[in-house]
C-alpha atoms as a PDB file:
ATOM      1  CA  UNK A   1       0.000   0.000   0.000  1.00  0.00           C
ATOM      2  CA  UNK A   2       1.217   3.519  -0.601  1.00  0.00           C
ATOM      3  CA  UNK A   3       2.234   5.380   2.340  1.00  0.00           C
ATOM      4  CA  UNK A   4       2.649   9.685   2.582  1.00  0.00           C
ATOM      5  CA  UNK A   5       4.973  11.599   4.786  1.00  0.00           C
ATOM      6  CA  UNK A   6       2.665  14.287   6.593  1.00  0.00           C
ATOM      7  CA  UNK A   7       6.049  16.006   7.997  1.00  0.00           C
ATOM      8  CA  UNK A   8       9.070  16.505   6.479  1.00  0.00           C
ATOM      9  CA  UNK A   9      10.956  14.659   9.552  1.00  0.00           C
ATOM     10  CA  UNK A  10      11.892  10.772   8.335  1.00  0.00           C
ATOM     11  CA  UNK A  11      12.904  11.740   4.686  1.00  0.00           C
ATOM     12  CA  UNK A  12      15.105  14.624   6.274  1.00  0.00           C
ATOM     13  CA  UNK A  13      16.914  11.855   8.716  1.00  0.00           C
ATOM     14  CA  UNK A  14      17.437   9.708   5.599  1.00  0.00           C
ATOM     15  CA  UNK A  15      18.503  12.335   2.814  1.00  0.00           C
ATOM     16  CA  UNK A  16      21.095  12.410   5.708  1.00  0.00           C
ATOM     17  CA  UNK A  17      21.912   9.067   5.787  1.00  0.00           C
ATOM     18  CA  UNK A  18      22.087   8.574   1.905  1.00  0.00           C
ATOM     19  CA  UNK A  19      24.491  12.034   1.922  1.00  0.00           C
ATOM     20  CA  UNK A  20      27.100  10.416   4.262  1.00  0.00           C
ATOM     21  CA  UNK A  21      26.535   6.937   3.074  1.00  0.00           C
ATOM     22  CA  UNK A  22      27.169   8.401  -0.661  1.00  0.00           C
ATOM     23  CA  UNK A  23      30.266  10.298   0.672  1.00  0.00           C
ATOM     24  CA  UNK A  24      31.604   7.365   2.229  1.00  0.00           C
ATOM     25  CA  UNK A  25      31.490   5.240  -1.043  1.00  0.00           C
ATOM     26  CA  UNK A  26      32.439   8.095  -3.304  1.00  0.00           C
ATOM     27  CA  UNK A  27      29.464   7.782  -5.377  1.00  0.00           C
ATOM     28  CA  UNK A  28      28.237  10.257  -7.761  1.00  0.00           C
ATOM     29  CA  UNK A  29      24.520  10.540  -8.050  1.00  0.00           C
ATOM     30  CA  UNK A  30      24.663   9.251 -11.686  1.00  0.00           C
ATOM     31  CA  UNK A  31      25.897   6.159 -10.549  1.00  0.00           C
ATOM     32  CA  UNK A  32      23.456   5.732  -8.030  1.00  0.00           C
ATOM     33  CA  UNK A  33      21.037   6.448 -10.478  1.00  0.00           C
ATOM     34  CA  UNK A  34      21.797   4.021 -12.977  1.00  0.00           C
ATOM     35  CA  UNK A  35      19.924   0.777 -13.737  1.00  0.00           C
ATOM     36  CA  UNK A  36      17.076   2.183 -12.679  1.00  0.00           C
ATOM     37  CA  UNK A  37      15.166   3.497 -15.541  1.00  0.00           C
ATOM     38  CA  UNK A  38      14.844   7.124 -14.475  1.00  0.00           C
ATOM     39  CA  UNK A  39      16.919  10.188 -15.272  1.00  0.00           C
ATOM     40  CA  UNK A  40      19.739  11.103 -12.665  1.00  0.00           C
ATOM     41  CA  UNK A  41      17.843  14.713 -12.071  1.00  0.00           C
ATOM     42  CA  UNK A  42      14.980  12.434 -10.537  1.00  0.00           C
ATOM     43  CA  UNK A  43      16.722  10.089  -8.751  1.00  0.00           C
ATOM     44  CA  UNK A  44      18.480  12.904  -6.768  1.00  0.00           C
ATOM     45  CA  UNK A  45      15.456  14.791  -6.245  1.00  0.00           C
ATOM     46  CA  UNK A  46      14.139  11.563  -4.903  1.00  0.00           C
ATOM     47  CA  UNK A  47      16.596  10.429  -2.825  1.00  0.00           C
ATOM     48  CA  UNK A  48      16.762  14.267  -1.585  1.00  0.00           C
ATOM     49  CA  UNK A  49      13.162  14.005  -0.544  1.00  0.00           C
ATOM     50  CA  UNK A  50      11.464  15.130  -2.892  1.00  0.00           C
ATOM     51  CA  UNK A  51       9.747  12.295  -5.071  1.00  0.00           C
ATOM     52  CA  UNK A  52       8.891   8.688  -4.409  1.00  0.00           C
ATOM     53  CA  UNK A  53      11.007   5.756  -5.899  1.00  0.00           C
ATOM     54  CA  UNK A  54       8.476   3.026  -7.944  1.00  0.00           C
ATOM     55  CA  UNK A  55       9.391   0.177  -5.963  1.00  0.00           C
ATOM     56  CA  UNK A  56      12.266  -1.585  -8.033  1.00  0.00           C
ATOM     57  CA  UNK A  57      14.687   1.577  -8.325  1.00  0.00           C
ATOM     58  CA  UNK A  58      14.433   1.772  -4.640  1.00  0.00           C
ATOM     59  CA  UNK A  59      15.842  -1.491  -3.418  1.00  0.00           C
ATOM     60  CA  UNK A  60      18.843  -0.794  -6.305  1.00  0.00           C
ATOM     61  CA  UNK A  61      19.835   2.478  -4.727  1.00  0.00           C
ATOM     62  CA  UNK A  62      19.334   1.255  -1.399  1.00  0.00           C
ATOM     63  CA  UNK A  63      21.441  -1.448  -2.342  1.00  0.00           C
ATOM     64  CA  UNK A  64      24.092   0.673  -3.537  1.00  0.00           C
ATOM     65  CA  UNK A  65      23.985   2.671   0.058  1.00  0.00           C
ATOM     66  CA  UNK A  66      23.559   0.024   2.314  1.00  0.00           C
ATOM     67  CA  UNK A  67      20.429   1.048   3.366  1.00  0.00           C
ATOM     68  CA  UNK A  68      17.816  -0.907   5.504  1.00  0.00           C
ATOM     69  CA  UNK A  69      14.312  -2.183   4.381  1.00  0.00           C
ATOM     70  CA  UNK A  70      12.833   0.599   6.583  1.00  0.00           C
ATOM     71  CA  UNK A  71      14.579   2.909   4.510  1.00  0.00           C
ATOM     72  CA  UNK A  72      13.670   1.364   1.049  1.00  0.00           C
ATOM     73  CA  UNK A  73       9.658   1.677   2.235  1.00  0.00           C
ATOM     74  CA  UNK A  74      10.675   5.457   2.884  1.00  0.00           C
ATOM     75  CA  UNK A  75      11.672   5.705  -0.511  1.00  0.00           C
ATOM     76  CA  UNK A  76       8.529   4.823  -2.029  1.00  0.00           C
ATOM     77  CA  UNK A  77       6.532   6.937   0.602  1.00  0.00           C
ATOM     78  CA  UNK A  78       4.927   9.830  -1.063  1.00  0.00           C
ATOM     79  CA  UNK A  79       6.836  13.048   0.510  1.00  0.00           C
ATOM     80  CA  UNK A  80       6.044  16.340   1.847  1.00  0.00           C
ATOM     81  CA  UNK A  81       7.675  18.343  -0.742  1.00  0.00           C
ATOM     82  CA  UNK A  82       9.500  21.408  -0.507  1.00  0.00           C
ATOM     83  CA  UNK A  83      13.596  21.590   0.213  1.00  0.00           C
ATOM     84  CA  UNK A  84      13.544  25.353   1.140  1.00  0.00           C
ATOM     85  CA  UNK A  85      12.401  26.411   4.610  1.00  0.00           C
ATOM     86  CA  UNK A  86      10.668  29.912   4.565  1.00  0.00           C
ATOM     87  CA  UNK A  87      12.514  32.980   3.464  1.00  0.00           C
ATOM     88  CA  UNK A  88      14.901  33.915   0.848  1.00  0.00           C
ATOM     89  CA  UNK A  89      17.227  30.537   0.322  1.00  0.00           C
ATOM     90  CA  UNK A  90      21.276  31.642   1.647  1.00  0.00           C
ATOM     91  CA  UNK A  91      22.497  28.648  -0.142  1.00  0.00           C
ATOM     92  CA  UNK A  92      24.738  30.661  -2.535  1.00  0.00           C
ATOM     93  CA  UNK A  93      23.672  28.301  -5.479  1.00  0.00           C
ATOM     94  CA  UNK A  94      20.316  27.608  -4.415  1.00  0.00           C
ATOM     95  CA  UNK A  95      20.249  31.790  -3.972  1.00  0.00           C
ATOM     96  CA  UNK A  96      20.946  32.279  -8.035  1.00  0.00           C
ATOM     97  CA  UNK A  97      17.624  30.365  -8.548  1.00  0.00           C
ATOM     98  CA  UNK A  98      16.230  32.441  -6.519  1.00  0.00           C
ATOM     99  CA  UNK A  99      17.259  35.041  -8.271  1.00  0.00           C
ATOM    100  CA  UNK A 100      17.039  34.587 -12.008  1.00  0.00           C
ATOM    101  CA  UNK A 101      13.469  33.459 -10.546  1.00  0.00           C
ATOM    102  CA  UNK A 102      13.328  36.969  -9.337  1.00  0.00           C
ATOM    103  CA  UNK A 103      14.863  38.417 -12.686  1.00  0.00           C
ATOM    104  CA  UNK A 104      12.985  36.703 -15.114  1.00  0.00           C
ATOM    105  CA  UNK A 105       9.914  34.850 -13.625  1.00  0.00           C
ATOM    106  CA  UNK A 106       7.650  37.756 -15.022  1.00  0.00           C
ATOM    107  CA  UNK A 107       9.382  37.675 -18.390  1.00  0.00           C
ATOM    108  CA  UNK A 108       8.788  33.413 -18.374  1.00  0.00           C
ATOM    109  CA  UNK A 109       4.961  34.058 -17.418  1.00  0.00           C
ATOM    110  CA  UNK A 110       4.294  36.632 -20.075  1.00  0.00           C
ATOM    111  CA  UNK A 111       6.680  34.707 -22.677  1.00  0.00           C
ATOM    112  CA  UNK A 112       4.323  31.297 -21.725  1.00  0.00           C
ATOM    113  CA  UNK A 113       1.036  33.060 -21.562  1.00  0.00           C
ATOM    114  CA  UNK A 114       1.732  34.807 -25.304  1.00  0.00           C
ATOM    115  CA  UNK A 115       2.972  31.309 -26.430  1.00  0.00           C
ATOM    116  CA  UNK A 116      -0.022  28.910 -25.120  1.00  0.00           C
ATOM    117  CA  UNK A 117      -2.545  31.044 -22.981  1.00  0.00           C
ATOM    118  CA  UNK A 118      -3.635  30.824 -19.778  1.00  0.00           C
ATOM    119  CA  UNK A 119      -2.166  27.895 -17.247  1.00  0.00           C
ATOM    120  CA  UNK A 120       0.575  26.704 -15.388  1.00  0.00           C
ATOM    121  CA  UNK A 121       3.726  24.306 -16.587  1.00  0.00           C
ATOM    122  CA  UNK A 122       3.336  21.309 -14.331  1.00  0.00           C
ATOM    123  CA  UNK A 123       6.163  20.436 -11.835  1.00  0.00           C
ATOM    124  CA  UNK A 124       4.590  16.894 -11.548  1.00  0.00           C
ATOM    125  CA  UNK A 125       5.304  15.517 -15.330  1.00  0.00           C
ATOM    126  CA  UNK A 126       8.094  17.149 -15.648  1.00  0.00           C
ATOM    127  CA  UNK A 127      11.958  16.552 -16.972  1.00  0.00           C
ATOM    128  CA  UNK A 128      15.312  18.713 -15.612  1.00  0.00           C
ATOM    129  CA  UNK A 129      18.415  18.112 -17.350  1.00  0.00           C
ATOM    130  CA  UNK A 130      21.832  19.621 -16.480  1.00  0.00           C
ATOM    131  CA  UNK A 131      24.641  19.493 -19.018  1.00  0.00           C
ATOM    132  CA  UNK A 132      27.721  21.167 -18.835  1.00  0.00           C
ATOM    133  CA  UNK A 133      29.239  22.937 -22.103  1.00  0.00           C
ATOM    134  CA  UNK A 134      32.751  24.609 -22.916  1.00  0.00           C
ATOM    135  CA  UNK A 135      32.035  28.606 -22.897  1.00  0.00           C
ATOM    136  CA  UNK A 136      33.911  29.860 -26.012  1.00  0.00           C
ATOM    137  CA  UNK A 137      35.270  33.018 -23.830  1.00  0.00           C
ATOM    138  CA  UNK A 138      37.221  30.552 -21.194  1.00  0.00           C
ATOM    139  CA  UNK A 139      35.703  28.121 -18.383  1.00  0.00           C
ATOM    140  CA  UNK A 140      32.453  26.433 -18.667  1.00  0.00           C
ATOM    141  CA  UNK A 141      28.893  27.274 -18.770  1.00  0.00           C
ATOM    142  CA  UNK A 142      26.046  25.348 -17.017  1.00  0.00           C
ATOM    143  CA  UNK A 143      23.084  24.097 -19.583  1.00  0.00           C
ATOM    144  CA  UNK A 144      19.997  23.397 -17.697  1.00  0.00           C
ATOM    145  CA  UNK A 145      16.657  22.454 -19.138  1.00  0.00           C
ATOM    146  CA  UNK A 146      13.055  22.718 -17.645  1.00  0.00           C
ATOM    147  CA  UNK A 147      10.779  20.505 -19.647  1.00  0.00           C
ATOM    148  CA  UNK A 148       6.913  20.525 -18.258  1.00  0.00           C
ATOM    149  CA  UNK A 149       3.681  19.544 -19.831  1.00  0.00           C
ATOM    150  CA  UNK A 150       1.951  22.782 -19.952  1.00  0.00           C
ATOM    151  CA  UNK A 151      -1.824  22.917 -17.991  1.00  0.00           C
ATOM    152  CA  UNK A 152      -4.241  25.287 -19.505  1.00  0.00           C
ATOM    153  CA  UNK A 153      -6.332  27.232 -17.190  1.00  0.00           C
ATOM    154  CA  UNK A 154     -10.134  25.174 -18.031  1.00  0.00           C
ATOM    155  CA  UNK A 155     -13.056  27.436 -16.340  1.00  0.00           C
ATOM    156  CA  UNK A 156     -15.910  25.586 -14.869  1.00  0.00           C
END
């Protein structure tokens, strides 16, 4: 039967135990992620508390970082979504999303309005992708795509 987190409490404890447990085996989240049939940018977001596993892809990661049967039912729990506690985020990465948010999140709505009217791109089927490319001026440059089905507004 499928279980839901109503606090954010027992997937916090075990994002901490797959952090140290991936630290101690020098694993990189792609290669807990493969085998399992699911893109690395869901797998981490999963195993950071944010999705549930299907059943299979949980006892392989769990395999991979020793952890218990306890913890493989957590997996497939249905969590209480949201990584950032209230406030601006001071993660100085986490901050920048925050901030192009804050920078262009009225240019994305009116750009995706013009483009397919009124609605909402779904965070539930969606796809993230992050790629890194050469910049041609020196260093590199971080390619990140946010694919979701788009929801048009449907009055009733």
């Amino acid at each position: 039967m499928l279980q839901s987190n109503v606090t954010q409490d027992a997937r916090t404890e075990l994002t901490a135990r797959i952090i140290t447990n991936k630290a101690m085996k020098d694993l990189s989240w792609g290669a807990i992620a493969e085998g399992t049939g699911l893109r690395v940018a869901y797998v981490t977001a999963a195993l950071l508390g944010q999705h549930a596993l299907p059943a299979e892809a949980a006892h392989l990661v769990a395999e991979r970082l020793d952890l218990s049967a306890a913890d493989v039912k957590q997996l497939q729990a249905v969590p209480l979504r949201g990584s950032i506690p209230g406030g601006v985020p001071t993660d100085p990465t986490i901050y920048r999303f925050y901030e192009m948010v804050q920078i262009y999140g009225t240019t994305l709505k009116a750009l995706v309005h013009e483009q397919f009217g009124d609605g909402i791109i779904s965070a539930i089927n969606f796809r993230l992708d992050v790629q890194k490319e050469a910049d041609p001026d020196g260093g590199e440059r971080a390619v990140i795509t946010l694919n979701g089905k788009f929801l048009p507004n449907k009055p009733y």
